[in-house]
N, C-alpha and C. Protein backbone atom coordinates (compact mmCIF):
# COMPACT_ATOMS: atom_id res chain seq x y z
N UNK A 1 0.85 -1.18 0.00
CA UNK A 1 0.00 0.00 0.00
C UNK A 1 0.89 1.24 0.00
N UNK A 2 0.24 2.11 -0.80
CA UNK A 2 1.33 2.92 -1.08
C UNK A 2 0.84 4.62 0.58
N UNK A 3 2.09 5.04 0.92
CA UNK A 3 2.00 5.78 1.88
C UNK A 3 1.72 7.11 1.68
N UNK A 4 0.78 7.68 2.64
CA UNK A 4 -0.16 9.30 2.03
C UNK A 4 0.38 10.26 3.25
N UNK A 5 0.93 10.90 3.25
CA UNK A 5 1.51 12.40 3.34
C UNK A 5 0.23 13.15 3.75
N UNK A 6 -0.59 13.44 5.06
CA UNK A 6 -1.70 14.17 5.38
C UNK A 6 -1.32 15.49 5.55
N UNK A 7 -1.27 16.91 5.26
CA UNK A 7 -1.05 18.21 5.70
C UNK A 7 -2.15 19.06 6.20
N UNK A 8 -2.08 20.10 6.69
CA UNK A 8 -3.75 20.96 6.94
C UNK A 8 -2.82 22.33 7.28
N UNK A 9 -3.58 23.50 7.06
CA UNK A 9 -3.44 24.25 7.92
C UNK A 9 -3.54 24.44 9.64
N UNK A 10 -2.92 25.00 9.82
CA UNK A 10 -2.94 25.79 11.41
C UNK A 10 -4.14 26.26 11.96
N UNK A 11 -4.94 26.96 11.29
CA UNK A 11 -6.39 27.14 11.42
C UNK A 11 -7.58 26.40 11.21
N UNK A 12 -7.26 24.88 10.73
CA UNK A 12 -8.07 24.13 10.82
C UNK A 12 -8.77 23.74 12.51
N UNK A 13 -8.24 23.94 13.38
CA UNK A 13 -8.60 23.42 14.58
C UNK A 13 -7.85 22.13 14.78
N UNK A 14 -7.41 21.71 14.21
CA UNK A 14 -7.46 20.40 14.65
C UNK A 14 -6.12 20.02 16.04
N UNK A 15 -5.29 21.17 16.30
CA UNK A 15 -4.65 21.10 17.47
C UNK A 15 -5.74 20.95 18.73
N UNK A 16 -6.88 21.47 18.43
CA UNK A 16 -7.86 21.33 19.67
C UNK A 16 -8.44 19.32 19.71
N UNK A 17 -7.95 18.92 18.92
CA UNK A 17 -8.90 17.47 18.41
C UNK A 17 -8.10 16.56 18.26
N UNK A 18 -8.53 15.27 19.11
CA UNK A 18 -7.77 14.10 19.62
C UNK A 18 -8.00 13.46 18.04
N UNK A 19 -6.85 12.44 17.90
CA UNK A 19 -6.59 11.81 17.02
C UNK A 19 -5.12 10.85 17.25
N UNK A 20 -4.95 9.94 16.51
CA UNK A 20 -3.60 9.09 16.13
C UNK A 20 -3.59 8.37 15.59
N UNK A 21 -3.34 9.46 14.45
CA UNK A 21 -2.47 9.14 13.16
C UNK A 21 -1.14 10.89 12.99
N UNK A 22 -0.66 10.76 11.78
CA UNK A 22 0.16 11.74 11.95
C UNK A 22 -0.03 12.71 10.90
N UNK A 23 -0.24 14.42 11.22
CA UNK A 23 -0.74 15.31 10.06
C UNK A 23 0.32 16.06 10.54
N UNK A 24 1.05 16.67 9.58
CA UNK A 24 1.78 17.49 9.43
C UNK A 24 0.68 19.34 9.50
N UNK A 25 1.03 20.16 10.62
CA UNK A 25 0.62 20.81 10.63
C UNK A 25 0.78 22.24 9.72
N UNK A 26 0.41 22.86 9.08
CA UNK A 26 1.31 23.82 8.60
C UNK A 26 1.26 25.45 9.18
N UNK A 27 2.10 26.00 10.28
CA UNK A 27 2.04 27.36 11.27
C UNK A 27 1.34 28.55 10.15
N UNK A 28 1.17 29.50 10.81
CA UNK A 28 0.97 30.49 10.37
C UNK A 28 1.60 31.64 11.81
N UNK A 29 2.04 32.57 11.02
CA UNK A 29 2.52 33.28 12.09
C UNK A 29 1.51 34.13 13.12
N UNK A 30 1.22 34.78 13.97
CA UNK A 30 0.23 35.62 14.55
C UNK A 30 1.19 36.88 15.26
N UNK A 31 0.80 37.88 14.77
CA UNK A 31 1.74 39.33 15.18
C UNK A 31 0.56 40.00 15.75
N UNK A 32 1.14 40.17 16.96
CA UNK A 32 0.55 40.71 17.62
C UNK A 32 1.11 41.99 18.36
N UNK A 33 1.16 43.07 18.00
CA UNK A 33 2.03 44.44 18.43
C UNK A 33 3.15 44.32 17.40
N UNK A 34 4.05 44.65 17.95
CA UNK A 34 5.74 44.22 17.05
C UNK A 34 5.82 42.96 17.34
N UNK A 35 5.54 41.31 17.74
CA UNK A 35 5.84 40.60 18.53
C UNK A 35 5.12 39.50 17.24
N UNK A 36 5.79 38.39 17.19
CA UNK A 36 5.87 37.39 16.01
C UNK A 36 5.42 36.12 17.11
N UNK A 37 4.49 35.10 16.65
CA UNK A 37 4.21 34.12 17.46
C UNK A 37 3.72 32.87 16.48
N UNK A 38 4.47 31.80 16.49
CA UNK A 38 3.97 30.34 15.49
C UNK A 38 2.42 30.40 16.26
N UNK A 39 1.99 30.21 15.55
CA UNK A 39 0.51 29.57 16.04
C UNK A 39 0.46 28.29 16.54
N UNK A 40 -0.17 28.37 17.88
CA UNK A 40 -0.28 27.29 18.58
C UNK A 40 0.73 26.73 19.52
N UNK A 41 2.43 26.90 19.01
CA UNK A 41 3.10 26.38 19.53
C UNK A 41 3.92 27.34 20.33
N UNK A 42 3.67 28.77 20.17
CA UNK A 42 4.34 30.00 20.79
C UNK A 42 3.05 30.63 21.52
N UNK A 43 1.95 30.24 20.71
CA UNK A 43 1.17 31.24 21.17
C UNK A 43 -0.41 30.46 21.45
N UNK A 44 -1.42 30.03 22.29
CA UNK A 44 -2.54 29.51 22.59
C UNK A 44 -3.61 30.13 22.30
N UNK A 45 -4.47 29.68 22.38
CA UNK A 45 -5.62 30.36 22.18
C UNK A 45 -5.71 31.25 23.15
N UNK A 46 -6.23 30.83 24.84
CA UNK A 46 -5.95 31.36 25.83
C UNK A 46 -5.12 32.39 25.98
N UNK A 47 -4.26 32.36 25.87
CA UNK A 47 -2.85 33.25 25.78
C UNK A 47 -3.33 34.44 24.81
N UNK A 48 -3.73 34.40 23.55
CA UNK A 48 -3.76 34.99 22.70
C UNK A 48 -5.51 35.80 23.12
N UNK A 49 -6.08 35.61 23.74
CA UNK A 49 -7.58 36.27 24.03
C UNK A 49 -6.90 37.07 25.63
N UNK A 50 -5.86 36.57 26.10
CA UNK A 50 -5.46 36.87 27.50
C UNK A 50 -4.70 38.66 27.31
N UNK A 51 -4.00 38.07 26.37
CA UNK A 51 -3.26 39.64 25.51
C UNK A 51 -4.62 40.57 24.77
N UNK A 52 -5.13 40.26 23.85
CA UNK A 52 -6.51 40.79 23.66
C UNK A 52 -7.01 42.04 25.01
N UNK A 53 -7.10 41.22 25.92
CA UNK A 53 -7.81 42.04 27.24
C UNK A 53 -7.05 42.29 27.87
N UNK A 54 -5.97 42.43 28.27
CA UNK A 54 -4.31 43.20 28.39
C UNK A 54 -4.35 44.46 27.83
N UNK A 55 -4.91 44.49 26.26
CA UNK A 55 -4.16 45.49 26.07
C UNK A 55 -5.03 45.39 23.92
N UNK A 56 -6.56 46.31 24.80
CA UNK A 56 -7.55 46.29 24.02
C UNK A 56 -7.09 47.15 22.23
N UNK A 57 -5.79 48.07 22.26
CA UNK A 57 -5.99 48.52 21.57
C UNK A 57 -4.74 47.76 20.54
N UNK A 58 -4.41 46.59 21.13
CA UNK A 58 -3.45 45.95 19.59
C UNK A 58 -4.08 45.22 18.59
N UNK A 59 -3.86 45.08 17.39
CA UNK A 59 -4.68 44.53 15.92
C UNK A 59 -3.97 43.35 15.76
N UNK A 60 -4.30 42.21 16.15
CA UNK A 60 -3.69 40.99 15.80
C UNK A 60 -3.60 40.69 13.83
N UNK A 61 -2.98 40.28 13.65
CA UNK A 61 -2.54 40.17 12.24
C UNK A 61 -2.22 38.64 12.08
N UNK A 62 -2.01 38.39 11.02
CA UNK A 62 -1.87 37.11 10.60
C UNK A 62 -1.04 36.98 9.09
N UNK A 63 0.30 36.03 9.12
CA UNK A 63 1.15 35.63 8.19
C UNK A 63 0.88 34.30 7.83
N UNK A 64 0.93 34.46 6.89
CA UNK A 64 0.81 32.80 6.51
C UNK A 64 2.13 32.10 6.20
N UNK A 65 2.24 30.69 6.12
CA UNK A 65 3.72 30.42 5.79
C UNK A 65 4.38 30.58 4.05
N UNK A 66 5.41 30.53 4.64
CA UNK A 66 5.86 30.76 3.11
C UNK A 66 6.02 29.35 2.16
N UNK A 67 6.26 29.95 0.81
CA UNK A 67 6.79 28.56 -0.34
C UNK A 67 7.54 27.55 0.38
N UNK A 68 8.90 28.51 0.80
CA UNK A 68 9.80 27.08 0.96
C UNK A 68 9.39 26.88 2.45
N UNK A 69 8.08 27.30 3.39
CA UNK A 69 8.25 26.12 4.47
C UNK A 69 7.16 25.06 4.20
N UNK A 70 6.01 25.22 2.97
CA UNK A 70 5.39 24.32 2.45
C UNK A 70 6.34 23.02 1.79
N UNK A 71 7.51 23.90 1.07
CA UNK A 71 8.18 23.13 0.34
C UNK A 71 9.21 21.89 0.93
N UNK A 72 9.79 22.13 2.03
CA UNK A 72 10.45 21.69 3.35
C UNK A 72 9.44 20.73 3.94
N UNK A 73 8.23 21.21 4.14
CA UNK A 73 7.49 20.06 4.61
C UNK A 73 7.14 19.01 3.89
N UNK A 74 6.70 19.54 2.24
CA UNK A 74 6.62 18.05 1.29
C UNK A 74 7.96 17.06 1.27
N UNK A 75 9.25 17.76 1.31
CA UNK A 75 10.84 16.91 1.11
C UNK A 75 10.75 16.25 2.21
N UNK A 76 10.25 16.87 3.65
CA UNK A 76 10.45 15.82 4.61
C UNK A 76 9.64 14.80 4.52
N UNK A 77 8.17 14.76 4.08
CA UNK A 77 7.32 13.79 3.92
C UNK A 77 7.86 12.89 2.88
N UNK A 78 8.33 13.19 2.03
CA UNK A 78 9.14 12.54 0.88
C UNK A 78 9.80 11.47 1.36
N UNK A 79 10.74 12.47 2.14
CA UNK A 79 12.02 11.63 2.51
C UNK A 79 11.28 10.46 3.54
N UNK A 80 10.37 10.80 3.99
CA UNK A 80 10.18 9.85 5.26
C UNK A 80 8.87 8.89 4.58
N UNK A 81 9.18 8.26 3.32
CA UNK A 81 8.54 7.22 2.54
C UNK A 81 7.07 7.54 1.96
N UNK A 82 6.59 9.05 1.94
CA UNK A 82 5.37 9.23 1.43
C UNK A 82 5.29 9.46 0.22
N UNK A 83 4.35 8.52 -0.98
CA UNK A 83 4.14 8.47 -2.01
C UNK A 83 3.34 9.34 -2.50
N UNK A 84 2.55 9.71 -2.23
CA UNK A 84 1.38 10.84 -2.29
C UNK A 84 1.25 11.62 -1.06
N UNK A 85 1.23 12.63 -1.17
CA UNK A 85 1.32 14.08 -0.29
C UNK A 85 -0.42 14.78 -0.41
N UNK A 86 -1.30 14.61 0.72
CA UNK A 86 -2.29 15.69 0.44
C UNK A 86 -2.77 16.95 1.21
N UNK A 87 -2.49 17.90 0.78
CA UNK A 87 -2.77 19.34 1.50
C UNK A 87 -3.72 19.87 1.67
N UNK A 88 -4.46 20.03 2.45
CA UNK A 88 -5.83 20.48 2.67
C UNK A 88 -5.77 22.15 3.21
N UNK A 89 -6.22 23.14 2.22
CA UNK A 89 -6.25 24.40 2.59
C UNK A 89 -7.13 24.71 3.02
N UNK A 90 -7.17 26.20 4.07
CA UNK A 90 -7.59 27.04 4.04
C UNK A 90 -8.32 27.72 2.82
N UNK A 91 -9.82 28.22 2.62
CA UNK A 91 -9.71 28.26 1.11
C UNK A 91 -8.88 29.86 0.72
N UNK A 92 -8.87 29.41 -0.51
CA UNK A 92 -8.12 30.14 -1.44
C UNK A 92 -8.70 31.26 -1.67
N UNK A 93 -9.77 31.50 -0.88
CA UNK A 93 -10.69 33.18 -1.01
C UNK A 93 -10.32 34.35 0.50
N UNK A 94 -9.64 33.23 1.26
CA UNK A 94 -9.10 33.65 2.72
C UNK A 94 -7.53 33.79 2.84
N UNK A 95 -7.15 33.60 1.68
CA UNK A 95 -5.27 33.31 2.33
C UNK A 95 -4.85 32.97 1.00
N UNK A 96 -3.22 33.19 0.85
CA UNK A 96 -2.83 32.82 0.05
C UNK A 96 -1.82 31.46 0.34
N UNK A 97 -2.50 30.86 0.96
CA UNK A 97 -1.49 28.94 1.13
C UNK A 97 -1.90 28.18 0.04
N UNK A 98 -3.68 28.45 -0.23
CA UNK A 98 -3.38 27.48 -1.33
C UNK A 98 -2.55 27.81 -2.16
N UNK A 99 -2.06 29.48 -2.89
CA UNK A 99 -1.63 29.51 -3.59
C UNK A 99 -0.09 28.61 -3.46
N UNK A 100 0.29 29.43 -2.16
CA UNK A 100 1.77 29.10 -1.68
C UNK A 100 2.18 27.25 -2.04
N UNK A 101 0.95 26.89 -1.99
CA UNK A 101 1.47 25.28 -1.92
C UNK A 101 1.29 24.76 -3.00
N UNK A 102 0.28 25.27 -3.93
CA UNK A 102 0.68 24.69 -5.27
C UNK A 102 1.96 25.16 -5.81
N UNK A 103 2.53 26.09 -5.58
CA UNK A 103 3.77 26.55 -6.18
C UNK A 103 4.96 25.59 -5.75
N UNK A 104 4.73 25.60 -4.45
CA UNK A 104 5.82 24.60 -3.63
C UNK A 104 5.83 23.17 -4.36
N UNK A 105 4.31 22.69 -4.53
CA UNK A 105 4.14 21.36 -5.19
C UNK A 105 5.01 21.29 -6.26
N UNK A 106 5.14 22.28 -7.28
CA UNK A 106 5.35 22.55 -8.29
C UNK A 106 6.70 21.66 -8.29
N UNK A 107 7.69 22.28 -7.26
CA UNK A 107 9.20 22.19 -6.83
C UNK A 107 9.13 21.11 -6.64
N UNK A 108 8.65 20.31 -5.63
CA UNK A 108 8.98 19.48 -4.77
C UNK A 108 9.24 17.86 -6.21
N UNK A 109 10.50 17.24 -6.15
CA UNK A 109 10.30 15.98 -7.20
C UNK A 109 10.09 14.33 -6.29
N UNK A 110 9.74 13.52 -7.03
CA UNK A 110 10.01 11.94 -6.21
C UNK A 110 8.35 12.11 -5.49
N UNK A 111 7.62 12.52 -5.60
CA UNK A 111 5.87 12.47 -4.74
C UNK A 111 5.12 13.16 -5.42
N UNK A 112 3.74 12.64 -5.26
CA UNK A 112 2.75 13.27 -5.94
C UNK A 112 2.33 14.01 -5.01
N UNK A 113 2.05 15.63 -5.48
CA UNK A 113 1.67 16.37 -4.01
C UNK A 113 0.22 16.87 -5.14
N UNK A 114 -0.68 16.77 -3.98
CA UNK A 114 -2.19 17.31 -4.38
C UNK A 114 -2.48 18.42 -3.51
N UNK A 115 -2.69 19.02 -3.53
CA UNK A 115 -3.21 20.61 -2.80
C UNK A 115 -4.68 20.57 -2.92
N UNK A 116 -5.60 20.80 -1.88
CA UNK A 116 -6.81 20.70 -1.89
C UNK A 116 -7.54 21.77 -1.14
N UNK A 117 -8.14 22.83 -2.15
CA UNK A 117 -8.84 24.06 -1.53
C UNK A 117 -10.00 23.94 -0.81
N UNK A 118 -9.94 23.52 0.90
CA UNK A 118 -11.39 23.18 1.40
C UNK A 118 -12.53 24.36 1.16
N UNK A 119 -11.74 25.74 0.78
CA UNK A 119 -12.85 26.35 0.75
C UNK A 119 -13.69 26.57 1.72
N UNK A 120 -12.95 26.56 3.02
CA UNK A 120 -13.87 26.49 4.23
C UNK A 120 -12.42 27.22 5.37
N UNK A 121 -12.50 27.21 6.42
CA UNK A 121 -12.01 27.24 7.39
C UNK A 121 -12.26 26.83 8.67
N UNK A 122 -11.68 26.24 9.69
CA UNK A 122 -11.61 26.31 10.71
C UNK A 122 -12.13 24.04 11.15
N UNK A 123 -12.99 23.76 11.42
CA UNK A 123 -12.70 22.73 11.94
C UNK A 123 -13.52 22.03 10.39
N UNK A 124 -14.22 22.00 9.19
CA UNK A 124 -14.17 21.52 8.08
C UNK A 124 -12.83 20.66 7.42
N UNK A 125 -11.81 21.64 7.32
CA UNK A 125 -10.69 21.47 7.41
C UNK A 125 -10.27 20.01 8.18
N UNK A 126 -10.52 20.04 9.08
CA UNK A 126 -9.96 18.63 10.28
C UNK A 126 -10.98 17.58 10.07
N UNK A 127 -12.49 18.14 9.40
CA UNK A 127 -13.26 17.26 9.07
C UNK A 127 -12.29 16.38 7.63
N UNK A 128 -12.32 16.97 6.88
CA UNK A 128 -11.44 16.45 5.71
C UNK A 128 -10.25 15.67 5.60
N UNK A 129 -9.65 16.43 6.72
CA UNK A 129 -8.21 15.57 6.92
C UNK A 129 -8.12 14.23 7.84
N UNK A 130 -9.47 13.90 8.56
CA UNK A 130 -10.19 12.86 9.32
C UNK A 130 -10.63 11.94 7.92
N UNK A 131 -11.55 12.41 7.51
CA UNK A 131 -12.20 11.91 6.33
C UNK A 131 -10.64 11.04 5.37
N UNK A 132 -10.05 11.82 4.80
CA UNK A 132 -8.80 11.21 4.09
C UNK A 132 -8.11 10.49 4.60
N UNK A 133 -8.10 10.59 6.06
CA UNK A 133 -7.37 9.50 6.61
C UNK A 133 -7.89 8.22 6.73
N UNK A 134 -9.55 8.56 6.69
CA UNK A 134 -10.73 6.91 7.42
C UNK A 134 -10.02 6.50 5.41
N UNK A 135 -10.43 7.27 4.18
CA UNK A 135 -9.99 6.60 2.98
C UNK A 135 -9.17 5.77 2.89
N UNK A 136 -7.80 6.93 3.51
CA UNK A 136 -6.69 5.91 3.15
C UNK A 136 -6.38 4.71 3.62
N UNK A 137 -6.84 4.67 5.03
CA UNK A 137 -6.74 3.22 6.00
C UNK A 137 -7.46 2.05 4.76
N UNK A 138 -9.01 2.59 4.83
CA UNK A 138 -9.90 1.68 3.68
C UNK A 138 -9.14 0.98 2.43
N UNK A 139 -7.90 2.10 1.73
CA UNK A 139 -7.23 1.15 0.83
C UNK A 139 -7.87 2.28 -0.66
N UNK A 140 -8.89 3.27 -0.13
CA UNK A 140 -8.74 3.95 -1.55
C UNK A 140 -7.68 4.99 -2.50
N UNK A 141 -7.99 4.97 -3.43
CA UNK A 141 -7.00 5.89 -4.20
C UNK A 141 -6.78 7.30 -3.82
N UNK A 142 -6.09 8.22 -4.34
CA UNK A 142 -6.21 9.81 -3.81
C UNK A 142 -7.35 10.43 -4.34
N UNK A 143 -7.14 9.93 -5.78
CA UNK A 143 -8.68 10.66 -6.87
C UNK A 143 -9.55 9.85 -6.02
N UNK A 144 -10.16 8.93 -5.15
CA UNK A 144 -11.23 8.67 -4.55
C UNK A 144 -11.19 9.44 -3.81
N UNK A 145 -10.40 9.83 -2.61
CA UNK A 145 -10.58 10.28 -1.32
C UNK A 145 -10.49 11.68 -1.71
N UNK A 146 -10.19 12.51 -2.77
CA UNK A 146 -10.94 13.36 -2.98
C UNK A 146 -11.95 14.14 -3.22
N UNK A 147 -12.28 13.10 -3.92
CA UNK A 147 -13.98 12.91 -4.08
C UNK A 147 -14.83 12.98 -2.92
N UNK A 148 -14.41 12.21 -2.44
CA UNK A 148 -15.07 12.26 -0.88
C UNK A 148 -15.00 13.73 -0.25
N UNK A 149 -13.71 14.08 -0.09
CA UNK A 149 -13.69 15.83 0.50
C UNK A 149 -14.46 16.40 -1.00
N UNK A 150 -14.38 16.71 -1.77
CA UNK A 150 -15.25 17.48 -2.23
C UNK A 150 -16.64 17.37 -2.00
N UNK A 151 -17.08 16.02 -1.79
CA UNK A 151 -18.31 16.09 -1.13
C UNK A 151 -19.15 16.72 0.31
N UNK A 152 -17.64 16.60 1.15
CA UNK A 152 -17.78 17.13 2.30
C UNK A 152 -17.83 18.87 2.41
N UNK A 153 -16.74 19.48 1.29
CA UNK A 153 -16.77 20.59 0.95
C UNK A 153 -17.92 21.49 0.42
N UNK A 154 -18.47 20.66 -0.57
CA UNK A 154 -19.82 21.14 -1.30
C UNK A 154 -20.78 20.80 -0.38
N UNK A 155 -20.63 20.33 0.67
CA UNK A 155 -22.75 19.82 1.12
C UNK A 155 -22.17 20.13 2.75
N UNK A 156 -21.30 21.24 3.33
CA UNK A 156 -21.35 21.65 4.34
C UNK A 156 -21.22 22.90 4.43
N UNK A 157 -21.77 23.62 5.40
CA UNK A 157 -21.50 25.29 5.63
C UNK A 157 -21.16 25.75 6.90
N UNK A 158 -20.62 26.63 7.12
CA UNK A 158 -20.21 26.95 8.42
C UNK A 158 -20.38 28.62 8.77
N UNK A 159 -21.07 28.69 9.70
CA UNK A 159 -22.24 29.85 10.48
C UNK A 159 -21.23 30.31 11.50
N UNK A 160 -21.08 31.75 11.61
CA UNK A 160 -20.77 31.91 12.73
C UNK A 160 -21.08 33.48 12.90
N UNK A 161 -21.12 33.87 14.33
CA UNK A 161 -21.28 35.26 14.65
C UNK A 161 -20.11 36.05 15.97
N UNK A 162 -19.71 37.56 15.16
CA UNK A 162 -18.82 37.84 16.15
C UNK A 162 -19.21 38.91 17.49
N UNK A 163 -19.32 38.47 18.30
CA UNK A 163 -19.33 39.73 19.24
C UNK A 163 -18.93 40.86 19.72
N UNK A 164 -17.78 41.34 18.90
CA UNK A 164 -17.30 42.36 19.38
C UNK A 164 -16.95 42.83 17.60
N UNK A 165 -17.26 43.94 17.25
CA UNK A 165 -16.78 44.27 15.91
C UNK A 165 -15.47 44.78 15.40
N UNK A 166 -15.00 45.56 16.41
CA UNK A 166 -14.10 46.26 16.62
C UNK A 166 -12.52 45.94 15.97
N UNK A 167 -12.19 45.03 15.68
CA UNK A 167 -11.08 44.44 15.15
C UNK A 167 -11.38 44.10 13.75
N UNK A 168 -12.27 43.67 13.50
CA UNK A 168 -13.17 43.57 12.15
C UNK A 168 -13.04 45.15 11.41
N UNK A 169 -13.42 46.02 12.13
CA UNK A 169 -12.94 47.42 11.83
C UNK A 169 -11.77 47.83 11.77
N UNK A 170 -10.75 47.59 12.36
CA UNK A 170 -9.45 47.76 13.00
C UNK A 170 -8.50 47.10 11.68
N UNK A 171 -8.66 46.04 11.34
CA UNK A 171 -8.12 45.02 10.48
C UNK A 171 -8.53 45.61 9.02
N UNK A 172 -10.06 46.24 8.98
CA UNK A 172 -10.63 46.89 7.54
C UNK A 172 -11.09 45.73 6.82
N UNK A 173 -10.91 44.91 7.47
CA UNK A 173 -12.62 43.73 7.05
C UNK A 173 -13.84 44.62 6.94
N UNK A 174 -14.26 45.42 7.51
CA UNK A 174 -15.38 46.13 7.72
C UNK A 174 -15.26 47.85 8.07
N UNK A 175 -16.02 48.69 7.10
CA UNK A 175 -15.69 50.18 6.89
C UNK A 175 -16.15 50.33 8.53
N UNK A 176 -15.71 51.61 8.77
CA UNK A 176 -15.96 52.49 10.11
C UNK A 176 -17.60 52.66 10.20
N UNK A 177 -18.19 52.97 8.84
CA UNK A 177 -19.58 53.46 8.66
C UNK A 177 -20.34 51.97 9.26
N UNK A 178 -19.94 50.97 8.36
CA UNK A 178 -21.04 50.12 8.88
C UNK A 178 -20.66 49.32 9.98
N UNK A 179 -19.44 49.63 10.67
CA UNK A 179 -19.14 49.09 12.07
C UNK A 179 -20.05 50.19 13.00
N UNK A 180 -20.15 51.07 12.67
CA UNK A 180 -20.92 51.62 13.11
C UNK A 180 -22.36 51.74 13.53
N UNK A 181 -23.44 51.81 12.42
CA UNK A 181 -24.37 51.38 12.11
C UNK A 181 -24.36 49.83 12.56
N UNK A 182 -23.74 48.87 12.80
CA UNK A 182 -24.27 47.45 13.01
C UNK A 182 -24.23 47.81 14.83
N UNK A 183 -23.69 48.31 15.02
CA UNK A 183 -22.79 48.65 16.62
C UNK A 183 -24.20 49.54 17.10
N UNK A 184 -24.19 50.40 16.62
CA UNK A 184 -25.46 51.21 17.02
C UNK A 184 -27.01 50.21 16.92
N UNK A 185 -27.33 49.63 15.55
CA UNK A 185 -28.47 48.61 15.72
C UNK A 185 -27.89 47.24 16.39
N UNK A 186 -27.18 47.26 17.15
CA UNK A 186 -26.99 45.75 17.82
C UNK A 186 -26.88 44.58 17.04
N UNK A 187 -26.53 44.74 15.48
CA UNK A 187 -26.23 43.75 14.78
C UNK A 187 -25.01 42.80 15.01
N UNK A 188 -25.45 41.60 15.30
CA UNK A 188 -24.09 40.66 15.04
C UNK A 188 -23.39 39.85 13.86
N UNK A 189 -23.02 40.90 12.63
CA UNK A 189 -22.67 39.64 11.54
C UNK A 189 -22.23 38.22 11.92
């Protein structure tokens, strides 16, 4: 049986979610003031809402990783007997990793690397990379177990609402006017 290379983003959740098997995580940075933090492994959730209310007026930001640490992660999967490599993004309307990793794919020789735009964020993501893993155990192909995440991709949605707008404004996700107006009518996008 040939060996599959699982990847995900950092923002999938899935550091919050028990599992064993092995996914290569991929960081994203989190800057917070002048101050640089790997996600997850420098910096917690906790930690990171703890600074928030510390010190209401810093704009958390977000880096994504670069080519060559996508690219570094396919050579090590390589090297460490994986025949097929699959990357499950962040979608490609939120970040530029998918881009970053098809490019990396591009580089990387000796493995088939597939890049896969969940088009979603946050625990979808860990749904998928769960999902590809129940495939691969089963014995299916990659073009199957894609299939499968695209199914999971197309026939799920994910709802959410924020409570505080203010960073949403801050960041310029959202003009001053209608942070305003939602703030004044008690709207929660």
């Amino acid at each position: 049986m040939k060996k599959l290379g699982l990847m995900v983003c950092t923002n999938s959740s899935i550091d919050y979610l028990d599992f064993d098997f092995d996914v290569k995580v991929i960081r994203s940075m989190v800057i917070m003031g002048d101050k640089e933090y790997i996600d997850y492994e420098e910096l917690t959730a906790p930690e990171f809402y703890e600074m928030l209310d510390k010190n209401p007026n810093i704009v958390p930001r977000t880096s994504m990783a670069s080519t060559g640490t996508m690219l570094e992660a396919y050579e090590k999967l390589r090297d460490q007997g994986c025949d097929t490599i699959l990357f499950i993004t962040i979608s490609s309307k939120m970040s530029g990793i998918y881009d970053n990793a098809v490019m990396a794919s591009r580089m990387v020789e000796g493995v088939d690397v597939r890049v896969f735009d969940s088009k979603s964020v946050g625990y979808i993501e860990s749904k998928m990379v769960f999902k590809a893993h129940e495939g691969y155990v089963a014995g299916k192909s990659i073009d199957e177990i894609i299939k499968d995440l695209e199914f999971i991709r197309d026939n799920n949605k994910i709802y959410f609402a924020v409570n505080d707008l203010k960073f949403l404004i801050k960041n310029g996700r959202l003009s001053n006017a209608a942070g305003f107006m939602a703030n004044m009518l008690k709207i929660k996008p």
